[in-house]
Protein backbone atom coordinates (compact mmCIF):
# COMPACT_ATOMS: atom_id res chain seq x y z
CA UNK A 1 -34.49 -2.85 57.04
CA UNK A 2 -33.87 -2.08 53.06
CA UNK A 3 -31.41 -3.94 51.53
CA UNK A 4 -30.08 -1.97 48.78
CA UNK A 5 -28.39 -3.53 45.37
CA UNK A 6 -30.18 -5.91 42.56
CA UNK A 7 -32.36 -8.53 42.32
CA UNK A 8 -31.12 -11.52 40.81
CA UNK A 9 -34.02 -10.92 38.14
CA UNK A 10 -32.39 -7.78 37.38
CA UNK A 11 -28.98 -8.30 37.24
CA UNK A 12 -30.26 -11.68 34.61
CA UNK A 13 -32.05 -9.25 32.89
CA UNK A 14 -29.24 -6.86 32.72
CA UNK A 15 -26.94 -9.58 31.54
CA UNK A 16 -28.89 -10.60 28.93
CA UNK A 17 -29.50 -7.42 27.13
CA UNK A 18 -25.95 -6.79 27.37
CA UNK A 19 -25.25 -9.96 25.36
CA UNK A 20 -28.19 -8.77 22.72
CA UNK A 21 -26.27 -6.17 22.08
CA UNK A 22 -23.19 -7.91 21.89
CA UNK A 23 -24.13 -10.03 19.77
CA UNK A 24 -25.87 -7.34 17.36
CA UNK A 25 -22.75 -5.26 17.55
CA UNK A 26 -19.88 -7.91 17.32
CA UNK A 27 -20.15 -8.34 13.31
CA UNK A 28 -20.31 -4.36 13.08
CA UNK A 29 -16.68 -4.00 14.66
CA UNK A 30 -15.51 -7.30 13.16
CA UNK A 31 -16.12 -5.57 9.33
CA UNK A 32 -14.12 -2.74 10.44
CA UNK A 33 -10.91 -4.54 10.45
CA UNK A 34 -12.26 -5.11 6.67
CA UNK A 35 -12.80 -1.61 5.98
CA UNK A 36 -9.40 -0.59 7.28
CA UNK A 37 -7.57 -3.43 5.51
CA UNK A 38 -9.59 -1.56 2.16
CA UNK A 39 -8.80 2.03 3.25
CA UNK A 40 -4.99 1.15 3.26
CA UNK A 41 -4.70 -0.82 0.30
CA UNK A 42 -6.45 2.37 -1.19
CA UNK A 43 -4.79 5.55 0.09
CA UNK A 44 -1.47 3.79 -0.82
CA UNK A 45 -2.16 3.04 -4.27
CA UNK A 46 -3.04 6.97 -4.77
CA UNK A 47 -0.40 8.14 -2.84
CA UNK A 48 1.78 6.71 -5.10
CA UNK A 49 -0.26 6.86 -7.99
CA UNK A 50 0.08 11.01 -7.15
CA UNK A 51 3.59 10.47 -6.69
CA UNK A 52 4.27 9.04 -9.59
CA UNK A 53 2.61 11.96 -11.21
CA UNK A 54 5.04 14.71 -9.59
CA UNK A 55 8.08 12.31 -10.75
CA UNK A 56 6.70 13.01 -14.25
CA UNK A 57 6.13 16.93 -13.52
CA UNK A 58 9.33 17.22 -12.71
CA UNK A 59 10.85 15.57 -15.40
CA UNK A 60 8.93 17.95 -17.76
CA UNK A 61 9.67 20.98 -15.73
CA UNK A 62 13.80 19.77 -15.99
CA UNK A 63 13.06 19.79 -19.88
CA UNK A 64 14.68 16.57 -20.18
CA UNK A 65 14.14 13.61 -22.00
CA UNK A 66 15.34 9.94 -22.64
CA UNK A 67 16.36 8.14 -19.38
CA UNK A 68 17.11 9.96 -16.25
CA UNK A 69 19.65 8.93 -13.21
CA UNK A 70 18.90 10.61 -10.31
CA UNK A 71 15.93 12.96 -11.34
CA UNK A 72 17.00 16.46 -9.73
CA UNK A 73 14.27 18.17 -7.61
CA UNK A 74 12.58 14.90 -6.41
CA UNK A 75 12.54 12.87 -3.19
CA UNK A 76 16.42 12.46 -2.33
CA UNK A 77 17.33 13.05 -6.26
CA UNK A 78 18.06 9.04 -6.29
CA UNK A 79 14.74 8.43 -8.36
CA UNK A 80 15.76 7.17 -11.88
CA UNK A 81 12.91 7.30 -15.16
CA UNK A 82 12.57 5.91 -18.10
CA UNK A 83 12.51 7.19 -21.55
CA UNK A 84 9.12 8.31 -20.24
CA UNK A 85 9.80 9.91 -17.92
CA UNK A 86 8.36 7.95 -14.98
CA UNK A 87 10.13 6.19 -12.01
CA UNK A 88 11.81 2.57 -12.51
CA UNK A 89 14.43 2.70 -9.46
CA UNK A 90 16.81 4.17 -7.38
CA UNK A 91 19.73 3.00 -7.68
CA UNK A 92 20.53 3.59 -11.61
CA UNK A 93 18.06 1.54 -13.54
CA UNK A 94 15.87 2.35 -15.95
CA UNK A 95 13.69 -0.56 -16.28
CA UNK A 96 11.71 -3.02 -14.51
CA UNK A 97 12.61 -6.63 -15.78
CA UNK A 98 9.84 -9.53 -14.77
CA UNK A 99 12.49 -11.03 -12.24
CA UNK A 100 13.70 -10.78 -8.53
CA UNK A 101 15.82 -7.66 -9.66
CA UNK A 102 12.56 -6.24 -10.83
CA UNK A 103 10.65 -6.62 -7.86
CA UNK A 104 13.78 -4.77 -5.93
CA UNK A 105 13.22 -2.36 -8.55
CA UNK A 106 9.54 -1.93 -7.63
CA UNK A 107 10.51 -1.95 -4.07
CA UNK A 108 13.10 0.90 -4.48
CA UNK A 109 10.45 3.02 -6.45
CA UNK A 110 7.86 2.69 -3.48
CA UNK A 111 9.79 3.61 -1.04
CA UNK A 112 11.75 6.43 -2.97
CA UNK A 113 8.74 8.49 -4.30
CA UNK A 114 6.52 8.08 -1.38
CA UNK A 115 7.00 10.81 1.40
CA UNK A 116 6.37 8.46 4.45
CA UNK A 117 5.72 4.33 2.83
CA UNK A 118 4.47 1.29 4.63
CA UNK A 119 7.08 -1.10 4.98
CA UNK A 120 7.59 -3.03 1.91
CA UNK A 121 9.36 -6.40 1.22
CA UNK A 122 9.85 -8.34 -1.87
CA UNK A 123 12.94 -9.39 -4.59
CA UNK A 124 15.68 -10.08 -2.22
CA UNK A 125 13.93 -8.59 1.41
CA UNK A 126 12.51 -11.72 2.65
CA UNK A 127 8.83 -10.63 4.05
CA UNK A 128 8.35 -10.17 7.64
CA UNK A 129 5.00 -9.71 9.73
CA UNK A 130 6.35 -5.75 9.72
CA UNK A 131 5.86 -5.69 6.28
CA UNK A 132 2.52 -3.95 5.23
CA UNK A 133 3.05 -4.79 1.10
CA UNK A 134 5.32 -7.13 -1.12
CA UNK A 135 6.89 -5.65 -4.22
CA UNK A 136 6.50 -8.08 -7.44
CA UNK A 137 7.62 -7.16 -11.29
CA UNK A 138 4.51 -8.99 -12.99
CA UNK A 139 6.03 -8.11 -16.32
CA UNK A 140 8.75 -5.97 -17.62
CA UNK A 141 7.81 -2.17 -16.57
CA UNK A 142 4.77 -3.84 -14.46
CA UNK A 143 5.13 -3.72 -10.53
CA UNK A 144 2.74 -5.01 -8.02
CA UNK A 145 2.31 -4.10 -4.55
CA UNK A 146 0.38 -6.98 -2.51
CA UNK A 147 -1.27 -6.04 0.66
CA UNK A 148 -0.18 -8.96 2.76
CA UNK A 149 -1.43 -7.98 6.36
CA UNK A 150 -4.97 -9.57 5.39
CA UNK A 151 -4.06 -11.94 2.59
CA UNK A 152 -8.06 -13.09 1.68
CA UNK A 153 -9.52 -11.23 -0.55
CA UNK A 154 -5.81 -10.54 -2.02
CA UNK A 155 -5.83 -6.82 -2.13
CA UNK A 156 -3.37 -5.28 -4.61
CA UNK A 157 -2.10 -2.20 -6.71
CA UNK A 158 -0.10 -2.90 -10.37
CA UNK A 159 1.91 -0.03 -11.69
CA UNK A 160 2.73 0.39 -15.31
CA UNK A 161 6.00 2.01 -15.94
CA UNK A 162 5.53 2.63 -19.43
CA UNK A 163 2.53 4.97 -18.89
CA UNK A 164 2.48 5.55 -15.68
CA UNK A 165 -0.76 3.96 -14.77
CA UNK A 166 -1.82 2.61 -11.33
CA UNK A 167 -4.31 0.45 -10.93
CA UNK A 168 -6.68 -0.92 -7.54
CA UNK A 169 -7.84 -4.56 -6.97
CA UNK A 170 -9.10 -3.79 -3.28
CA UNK A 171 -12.78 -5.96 -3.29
């Protein structure tokens, strides 16, 4: 009579090459988390670093100049500028001080330029494990956004109000 199924040499055999591979491919899918902690960091900063652009386009298209409340044509027309023409706030500002009111400042321009933003915390929104970034005025007219789901390496984008400029830490 056949008895049909594996050996035990087989199924040991079997067992091991499954943990070769295992062990080969762990570290592969382990970076990924990596790469998609890198990938975010990065299509945020030029979402908004485009978005900042079309906040400037718009205030040249308006012909205006000097500081704008509520820049018509843009996002909910809540986005304010400043004298050069690029987004400080939403709620009537037109600078970024290096304080707690700045980072709400920086806050209020992430999440008022950007079509769909991560959630973002900072100034006086205590950060929760929902939030993706934190919001912090560096320096007067300088926001930065921290990535804080994968604090190490700290992954960040700064913003420069005065020119416009955003630029990526994301090693």
């Amino acid at each position: 009579m056949r008895r049909a199924g594996f050996t035990l040499f087989e199924l040991v055999c079997v067992i091991v090459i499954l943990g070769v591979l295992g062990a080969v491919a762990a570290p592969r899918f382990l970076d990924l988390s990596d790469e998609a902690a890198r990938a975010s960091v990065e299509r945020h900063a030029r979402s908004f670093a485009n978005a900042v652009q079309f906040v400037r386009i718009e205030y040249d298209l308006e012909g205006l100049s000097g500081q704008v409340d509520n820049l018509p044509g843009f996002g909910s027309g809540d986005v304010d500028t400043n004298a050069n023409g690029y987004p400080t706030d939403t709620a009537n500002a037109n600078t970024i001080p290096s304080n707690p009111t700045g980072a709400n400042r920086c806050r209020n321009v992430f999440n008022g330029i950007l079509t769909a933003p991560a959630p973002v915390c900072g100034g006086t929104l205590a950060c929760t494990s929902a939030h993706v970034f934190q919001a912090v005025a560096i320096a007067a007219q300088n926001c930065e956004f921290l990535y804080i789901k994968d604090p190490s390496p700290q992954r960040f984008f700064t913003y420069d109000a005065t020119n416009g400029v955003v630029t990526v830490t994301n090693p």
